[in-house]
C-alpha atoms as a PDB file:
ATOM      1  CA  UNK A   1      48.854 125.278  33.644  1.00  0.00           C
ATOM      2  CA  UNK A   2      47.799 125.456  30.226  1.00  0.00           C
ATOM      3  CA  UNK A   3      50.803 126.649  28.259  1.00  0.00           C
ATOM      4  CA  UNK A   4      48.841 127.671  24.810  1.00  0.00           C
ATOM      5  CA  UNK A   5      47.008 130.251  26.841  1.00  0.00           C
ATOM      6  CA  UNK A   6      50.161 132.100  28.001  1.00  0.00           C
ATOM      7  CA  UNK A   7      51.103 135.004  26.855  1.00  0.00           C
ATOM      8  CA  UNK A   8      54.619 136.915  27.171  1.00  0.00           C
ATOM      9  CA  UNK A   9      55.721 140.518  27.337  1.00  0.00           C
ATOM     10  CA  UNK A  10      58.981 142.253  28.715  1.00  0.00           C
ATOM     11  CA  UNK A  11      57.749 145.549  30.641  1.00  0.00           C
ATOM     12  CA  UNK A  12      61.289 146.855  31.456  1.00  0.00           C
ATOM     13  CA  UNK A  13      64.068 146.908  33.455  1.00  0.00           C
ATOM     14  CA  UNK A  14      64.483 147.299  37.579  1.00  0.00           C
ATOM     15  CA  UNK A  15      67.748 148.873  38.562  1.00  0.00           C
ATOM     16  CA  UNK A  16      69.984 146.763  40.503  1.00  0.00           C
ATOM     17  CA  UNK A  17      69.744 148.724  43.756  1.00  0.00           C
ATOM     18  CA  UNK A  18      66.106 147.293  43.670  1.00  0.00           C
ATOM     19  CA  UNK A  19      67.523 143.856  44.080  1.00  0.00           C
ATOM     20  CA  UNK A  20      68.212 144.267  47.611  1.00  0.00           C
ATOM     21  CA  UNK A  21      64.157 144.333  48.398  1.00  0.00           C
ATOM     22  CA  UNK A  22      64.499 140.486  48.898  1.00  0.00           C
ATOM     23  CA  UNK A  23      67.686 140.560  51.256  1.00  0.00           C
ATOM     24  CA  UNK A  24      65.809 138.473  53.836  1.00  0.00           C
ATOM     25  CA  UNK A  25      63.592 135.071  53.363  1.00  0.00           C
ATOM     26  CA  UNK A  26      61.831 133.626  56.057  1.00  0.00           C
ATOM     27  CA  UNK A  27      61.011 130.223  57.649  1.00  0.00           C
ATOM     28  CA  UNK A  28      59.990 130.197  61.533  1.00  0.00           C
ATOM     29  CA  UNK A  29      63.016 132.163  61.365  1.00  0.00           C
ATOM     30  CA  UNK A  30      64.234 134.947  59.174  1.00  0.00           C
ATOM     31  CA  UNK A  31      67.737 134.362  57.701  1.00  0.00           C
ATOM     32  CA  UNK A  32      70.172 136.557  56.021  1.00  0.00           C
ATOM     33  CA  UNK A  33      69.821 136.203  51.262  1.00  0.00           C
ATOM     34  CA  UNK A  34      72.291 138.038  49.462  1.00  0.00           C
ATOM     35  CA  UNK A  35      70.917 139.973  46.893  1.00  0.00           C
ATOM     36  CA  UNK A  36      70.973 139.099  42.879  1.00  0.00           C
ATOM     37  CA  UNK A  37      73.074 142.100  41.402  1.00  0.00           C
ATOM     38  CA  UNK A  38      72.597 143.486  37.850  1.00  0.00           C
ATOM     39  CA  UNK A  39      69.348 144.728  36.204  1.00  0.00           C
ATOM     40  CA  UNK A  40      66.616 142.400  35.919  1.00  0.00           C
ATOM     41  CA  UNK A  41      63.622 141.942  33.430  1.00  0.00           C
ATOM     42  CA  UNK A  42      59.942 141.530  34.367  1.00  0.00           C
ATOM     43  CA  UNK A  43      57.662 139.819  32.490  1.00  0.00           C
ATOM     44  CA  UNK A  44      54.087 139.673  32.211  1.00  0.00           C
ATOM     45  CA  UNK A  45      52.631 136.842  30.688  1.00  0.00           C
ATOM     46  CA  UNK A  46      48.740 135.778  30.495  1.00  0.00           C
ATOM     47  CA  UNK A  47      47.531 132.502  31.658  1.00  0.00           C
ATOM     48  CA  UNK A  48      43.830 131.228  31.909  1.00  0.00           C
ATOM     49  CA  UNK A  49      43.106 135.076  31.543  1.00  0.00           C
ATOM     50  CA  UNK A  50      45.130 136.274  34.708  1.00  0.00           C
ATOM     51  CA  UNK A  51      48.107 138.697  34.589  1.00  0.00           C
ATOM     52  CA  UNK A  52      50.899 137.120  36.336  1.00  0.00           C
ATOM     53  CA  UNK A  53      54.364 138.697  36.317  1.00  0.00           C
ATOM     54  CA  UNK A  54      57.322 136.724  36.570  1.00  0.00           C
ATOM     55  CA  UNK A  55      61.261 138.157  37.337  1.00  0.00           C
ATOM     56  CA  UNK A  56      64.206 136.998  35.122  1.00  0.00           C
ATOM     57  CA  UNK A  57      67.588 137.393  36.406  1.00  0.00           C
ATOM     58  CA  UNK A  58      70.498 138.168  34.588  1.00  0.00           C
ATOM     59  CA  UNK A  59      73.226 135.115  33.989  1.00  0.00           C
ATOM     60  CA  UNK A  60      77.008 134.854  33.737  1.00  0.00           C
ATOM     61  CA  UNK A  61      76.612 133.709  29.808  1.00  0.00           C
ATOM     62  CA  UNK A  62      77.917 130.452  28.853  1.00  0.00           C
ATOM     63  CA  UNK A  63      81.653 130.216  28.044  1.00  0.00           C
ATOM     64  CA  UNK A  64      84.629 127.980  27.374  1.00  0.00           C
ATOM     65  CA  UNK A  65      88.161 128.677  28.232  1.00  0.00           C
ATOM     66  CA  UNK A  66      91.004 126.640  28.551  1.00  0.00           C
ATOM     67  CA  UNK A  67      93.242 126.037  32.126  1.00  0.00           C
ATOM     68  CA  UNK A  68      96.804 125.347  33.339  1.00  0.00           C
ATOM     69  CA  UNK A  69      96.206 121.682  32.842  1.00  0.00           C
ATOM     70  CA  UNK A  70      95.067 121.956  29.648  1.00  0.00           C
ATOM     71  CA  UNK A  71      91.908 121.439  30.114  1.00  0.00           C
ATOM     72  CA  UNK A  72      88.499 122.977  29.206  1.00  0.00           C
ATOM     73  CA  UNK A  73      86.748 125.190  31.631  1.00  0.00           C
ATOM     74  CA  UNK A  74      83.475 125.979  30.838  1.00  0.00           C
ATOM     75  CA  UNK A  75      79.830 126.676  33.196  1.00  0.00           C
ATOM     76  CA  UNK A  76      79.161 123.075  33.444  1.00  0.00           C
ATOM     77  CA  UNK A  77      82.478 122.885  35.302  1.00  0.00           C
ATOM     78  CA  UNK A  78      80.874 124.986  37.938  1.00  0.00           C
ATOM     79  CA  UNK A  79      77.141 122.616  37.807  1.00  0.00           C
ATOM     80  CA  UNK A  80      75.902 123.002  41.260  1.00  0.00           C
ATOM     81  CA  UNK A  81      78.891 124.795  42.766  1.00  0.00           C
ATOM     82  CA  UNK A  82      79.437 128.844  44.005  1.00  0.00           C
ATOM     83  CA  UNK A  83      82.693 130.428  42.689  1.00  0.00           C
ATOM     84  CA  UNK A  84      84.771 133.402  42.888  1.00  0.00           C
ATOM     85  CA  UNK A  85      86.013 135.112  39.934  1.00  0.00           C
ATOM     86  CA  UNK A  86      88.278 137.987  38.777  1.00  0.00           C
ATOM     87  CA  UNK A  87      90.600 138.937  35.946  1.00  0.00           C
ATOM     88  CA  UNK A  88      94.784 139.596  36.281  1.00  0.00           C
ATOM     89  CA  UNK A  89      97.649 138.705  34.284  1.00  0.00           C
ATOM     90  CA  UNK A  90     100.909 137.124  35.049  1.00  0.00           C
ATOM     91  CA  UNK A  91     103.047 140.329  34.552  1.00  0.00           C
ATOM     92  CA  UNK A  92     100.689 142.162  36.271  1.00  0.00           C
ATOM     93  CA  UNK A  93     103.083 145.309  38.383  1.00  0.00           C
ATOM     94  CA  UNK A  94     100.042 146.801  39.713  1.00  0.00           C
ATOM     95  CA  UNK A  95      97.241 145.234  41.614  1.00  0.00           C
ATOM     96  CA  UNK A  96      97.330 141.650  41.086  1.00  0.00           C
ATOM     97  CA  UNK A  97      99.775 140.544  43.459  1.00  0.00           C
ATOM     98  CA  UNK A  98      97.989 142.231  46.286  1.00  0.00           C
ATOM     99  CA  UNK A  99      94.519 140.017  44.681  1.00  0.00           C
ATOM    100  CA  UNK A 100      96.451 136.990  44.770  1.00  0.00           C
ATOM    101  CA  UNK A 101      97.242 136.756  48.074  1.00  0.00           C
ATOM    102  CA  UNK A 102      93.765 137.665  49.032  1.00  0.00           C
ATOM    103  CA  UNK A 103      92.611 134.865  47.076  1.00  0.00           C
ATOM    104  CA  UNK A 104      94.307 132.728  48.432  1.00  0.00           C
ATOM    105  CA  UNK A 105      93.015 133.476  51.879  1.00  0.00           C
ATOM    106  CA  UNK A 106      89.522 132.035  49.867  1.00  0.00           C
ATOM    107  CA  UNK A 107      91.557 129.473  48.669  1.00  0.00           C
ATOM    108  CA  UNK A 108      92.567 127.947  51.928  1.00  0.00           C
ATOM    109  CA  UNK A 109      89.391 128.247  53.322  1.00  0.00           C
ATOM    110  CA  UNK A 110      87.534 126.599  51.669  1.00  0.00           C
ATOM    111  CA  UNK A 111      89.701 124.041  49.537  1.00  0.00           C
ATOM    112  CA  UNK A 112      88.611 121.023  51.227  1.00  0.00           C
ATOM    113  CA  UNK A 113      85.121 122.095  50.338  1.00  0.00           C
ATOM    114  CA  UNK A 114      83.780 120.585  47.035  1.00  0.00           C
ATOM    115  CA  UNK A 115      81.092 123.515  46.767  1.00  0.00           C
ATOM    116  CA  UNK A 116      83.304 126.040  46.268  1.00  0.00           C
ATOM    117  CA  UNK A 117      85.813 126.822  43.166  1.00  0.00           C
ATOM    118  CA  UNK A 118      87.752 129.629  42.161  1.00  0.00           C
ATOM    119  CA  UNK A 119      88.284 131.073  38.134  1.00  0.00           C
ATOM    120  CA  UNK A 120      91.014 133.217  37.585  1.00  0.00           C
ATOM    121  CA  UNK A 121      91.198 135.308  33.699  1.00  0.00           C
ATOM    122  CA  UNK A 122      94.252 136.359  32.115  1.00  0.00           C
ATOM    123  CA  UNK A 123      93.693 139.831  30.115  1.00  0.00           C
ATOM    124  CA  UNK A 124      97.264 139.071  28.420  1.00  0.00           C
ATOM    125  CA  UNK A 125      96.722 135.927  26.584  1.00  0.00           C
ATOM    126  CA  UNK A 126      99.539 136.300  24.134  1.00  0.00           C
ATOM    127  CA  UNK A 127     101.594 136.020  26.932  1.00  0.00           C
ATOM    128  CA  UNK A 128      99.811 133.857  29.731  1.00  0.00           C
ATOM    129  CA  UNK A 129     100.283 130.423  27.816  1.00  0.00           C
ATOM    130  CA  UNK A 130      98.410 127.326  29.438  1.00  0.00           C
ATOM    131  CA  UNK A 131     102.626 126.995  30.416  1.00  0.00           C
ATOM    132  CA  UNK A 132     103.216 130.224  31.617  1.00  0.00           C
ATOM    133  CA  UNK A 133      99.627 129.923  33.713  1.00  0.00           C
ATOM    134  CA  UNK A 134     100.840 126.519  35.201  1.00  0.00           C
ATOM    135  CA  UNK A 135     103.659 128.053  36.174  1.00  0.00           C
ATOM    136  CA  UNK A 136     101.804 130.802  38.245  1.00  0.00           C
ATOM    137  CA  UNK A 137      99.823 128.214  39.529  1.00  0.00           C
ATOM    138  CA  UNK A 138     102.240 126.453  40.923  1.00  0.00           C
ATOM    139  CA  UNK A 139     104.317 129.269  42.554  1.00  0.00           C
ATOM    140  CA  UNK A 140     101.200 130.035  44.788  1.00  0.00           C
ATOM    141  CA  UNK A 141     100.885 126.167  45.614  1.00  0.00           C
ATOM    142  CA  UNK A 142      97.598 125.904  44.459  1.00  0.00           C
ATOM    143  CA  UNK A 143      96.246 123.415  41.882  1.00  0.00           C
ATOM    144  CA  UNK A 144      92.865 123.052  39.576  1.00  0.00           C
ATOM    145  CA  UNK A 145      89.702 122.056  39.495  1.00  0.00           C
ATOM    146  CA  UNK A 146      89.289 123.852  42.701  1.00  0.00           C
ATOM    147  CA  UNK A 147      91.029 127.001  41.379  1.00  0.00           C
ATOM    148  CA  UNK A 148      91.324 127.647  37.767  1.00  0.00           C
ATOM    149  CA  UNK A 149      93.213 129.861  36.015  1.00  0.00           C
ATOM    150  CA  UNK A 150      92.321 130.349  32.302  1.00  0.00           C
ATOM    151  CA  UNK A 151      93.400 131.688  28.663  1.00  0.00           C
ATOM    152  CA  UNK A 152      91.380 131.676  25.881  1.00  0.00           C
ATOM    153  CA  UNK A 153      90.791 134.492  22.882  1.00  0.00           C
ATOM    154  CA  UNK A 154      91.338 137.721  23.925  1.00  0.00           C
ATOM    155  CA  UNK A 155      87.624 139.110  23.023  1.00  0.00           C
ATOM    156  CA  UNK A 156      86.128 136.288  24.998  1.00  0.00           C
ATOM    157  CA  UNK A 157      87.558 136.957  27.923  1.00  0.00           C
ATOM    158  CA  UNK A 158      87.185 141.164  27.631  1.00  0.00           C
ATOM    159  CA  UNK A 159      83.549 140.466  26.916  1.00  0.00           C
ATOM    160  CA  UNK A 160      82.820 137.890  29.583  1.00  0.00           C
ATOM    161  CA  UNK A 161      84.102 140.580  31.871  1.00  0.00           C
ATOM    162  CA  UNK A 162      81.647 142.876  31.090  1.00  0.00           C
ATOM    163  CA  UNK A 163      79.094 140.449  31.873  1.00  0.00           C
ATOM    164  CA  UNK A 164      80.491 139.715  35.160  1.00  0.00           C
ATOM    165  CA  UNK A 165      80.326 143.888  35.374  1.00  0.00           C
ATOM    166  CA  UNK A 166      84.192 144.706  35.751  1.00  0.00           C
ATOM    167  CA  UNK A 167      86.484 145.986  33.678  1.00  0.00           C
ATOM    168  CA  UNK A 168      89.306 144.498  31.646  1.00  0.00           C
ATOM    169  CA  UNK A 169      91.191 145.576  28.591  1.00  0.00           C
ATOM    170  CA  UNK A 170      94.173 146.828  27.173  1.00  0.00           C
ATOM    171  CA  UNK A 171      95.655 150.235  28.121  1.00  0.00           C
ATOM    172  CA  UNK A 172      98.945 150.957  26.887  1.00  0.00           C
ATOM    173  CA  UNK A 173      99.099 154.449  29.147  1.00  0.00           C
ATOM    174  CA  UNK A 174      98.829 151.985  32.160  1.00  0.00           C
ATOM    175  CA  UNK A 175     101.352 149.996  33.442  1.00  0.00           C
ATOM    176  CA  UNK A 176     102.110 146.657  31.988  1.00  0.00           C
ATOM    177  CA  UNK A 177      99.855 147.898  29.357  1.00  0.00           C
ATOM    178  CA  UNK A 178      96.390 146.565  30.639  1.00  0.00           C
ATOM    179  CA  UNK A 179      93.797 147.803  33.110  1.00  0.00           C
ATOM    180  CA  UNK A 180      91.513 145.797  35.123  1.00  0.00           C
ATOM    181  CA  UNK A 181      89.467 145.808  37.667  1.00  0.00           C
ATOM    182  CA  UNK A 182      90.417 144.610  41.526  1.00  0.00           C
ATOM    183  CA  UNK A 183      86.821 142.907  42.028  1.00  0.00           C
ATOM    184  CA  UNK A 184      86.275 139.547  43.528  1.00  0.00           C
ATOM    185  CA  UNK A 185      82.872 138.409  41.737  1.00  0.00           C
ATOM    186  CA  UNK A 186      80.847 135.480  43.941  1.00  0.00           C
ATOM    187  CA  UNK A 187      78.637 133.661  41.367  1.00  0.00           C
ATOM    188  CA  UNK A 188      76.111 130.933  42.619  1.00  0.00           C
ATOM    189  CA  UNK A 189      74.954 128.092  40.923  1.00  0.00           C
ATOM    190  CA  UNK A 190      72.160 129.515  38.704  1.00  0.00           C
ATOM    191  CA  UNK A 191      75.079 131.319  36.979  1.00  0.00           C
ATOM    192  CA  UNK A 192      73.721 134.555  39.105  1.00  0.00           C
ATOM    193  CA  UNK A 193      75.939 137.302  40.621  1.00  0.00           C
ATOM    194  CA  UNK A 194      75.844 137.276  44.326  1.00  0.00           C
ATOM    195  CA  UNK A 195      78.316 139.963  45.203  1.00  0.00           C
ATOM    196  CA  UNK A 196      81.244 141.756  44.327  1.00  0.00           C
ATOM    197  CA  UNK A 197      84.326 142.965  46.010  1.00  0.00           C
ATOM    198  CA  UNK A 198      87.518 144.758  46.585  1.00  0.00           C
ATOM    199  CA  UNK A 199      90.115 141.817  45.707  1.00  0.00           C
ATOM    200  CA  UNK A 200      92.519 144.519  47.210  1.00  0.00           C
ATOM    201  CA  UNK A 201      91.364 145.298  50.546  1.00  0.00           C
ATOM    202  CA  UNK A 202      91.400 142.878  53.311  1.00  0.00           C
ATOM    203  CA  UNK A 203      88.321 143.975  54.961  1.00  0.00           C
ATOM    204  CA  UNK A 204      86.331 143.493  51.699  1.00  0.00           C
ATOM    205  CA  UNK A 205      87.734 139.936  51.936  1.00  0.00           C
ATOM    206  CA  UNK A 206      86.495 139.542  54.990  1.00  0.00           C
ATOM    207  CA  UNK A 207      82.894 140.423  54.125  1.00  0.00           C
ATOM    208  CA  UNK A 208      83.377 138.105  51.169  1.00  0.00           C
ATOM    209  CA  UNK A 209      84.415 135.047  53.375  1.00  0.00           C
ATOM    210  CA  UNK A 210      81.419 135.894  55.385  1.00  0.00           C
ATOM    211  CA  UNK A 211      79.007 135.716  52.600  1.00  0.00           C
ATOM    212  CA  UNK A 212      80.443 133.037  51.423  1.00  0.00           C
ATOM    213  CA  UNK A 213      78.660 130.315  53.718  1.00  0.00           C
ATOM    214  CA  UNK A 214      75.457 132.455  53.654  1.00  0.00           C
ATOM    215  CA  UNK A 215      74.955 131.668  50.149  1.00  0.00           C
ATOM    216  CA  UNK A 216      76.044 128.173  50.570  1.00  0.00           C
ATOM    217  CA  UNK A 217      73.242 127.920  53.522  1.00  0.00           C
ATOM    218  CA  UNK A 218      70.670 129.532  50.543  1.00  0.00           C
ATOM    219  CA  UNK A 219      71.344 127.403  48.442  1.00  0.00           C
ATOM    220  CA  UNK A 220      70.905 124.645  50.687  1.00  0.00           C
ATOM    221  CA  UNK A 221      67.899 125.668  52.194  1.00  0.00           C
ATOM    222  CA  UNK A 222      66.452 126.119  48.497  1.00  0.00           C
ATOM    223  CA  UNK A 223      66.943 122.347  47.664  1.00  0.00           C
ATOM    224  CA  UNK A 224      65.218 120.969  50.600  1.00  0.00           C
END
């Protein structure tokens, strides 16, 4: 390929429902893909005077955000790894008790496998110190890298929320004075959204800890 004879345009965006086109790729056999959620760009660029279009995929941007240990979290702490992600705080009356315990059905799953890690955001960071975080941590027994739970400037996390297309930010009609969405988020390891569901219904669960190993099996099948 001669890359000085390329040439690059954007010609728009495909909604999201469009995604799940390429649900299936096949082998001798055809196995189950998950789809790649959000709206994606196509680009046509020119090489050797041929039109080829390529698809680009929107990524969970990179970030940095600090844990119960203390230590930095950021996408290369996720290099080659799925994850689940949502958004609570510690005081939390609401929903995020009912999450937590669904998480942790993830959590027990799979914590003896090294492919899989979890990332937890507090939407109360005045309150949910690194301290106050480890202290959550430890009441549900469960300990970092393999699930994270992280603080870091309030803007930063409202905004990385948006990108991982839930909601989180401060309410003061709601109770404990934040609202937030209930979604579990499964991100692979391009930094792509895989799927998204209801961290308060077991039966969304369920279809999470079923997709789970499909997109491990993918991603597998995409390195050989």
């Amino acid at each position: 390929m001669n890359l000085n004879k390329e040439k690059y345009k954007f010609i728009g965006f495909i909604p999201a429902l469009t995604l799940a086109a390429g649900l299936f790729y096949g082998c001798n056999n055809a196995e189950q893909k998950l789809p790649i959620l959000g709206e994606r760009d196509v680009v046509e660029r020119e090489v050797n005077g041929q039109t080829v279009a390529d698809t680009l995929y929107p990524k969970v941007p990179d970030f940095a955000f600090t844990n119960q240990d203390g230590q930095q979290v950021t996408n290369q702490t996720f290099a080659g790894k799925i994850y689940i992600t949502d958004f609570f705080f510690t005081t939390c009356p609401t929903i995020c008790p009912k999450m937590k315990s669904q998480m942790l059905r993830v959590y027990e799953q799979y914590k003896d496998n090294p492919q899989v890690m979890l990332l937890s955001h507090t939407i109360d960071p005045q309150h949910d110190s690194v301290a106050v975080l480890k202290e959550y941590a430890d009441r549900l027994s469960v300990k970092a890298p393999k699930w994270n739970f992280v603080t870091g400037q309030k803007d930063s996390i409202y905004d990385i929320a948006q990108r991982y297309m839930v909601t989180a930010q401060e309410d003061k009609a709601e109770a404990g004075g934040f609202v937030h969405s209930g979604a579990f988020v499964l991100v692979d390891e391009n930094r792509h959204i895989r799927g998204i569901y209801d961290g308060t219904v077991a039966e969304e669960v369920d279809k999470l800890l079923k997709d789970i190993p499909v997109l491990l099996k993918e991603q597998q099948h995409e390195k050989k």
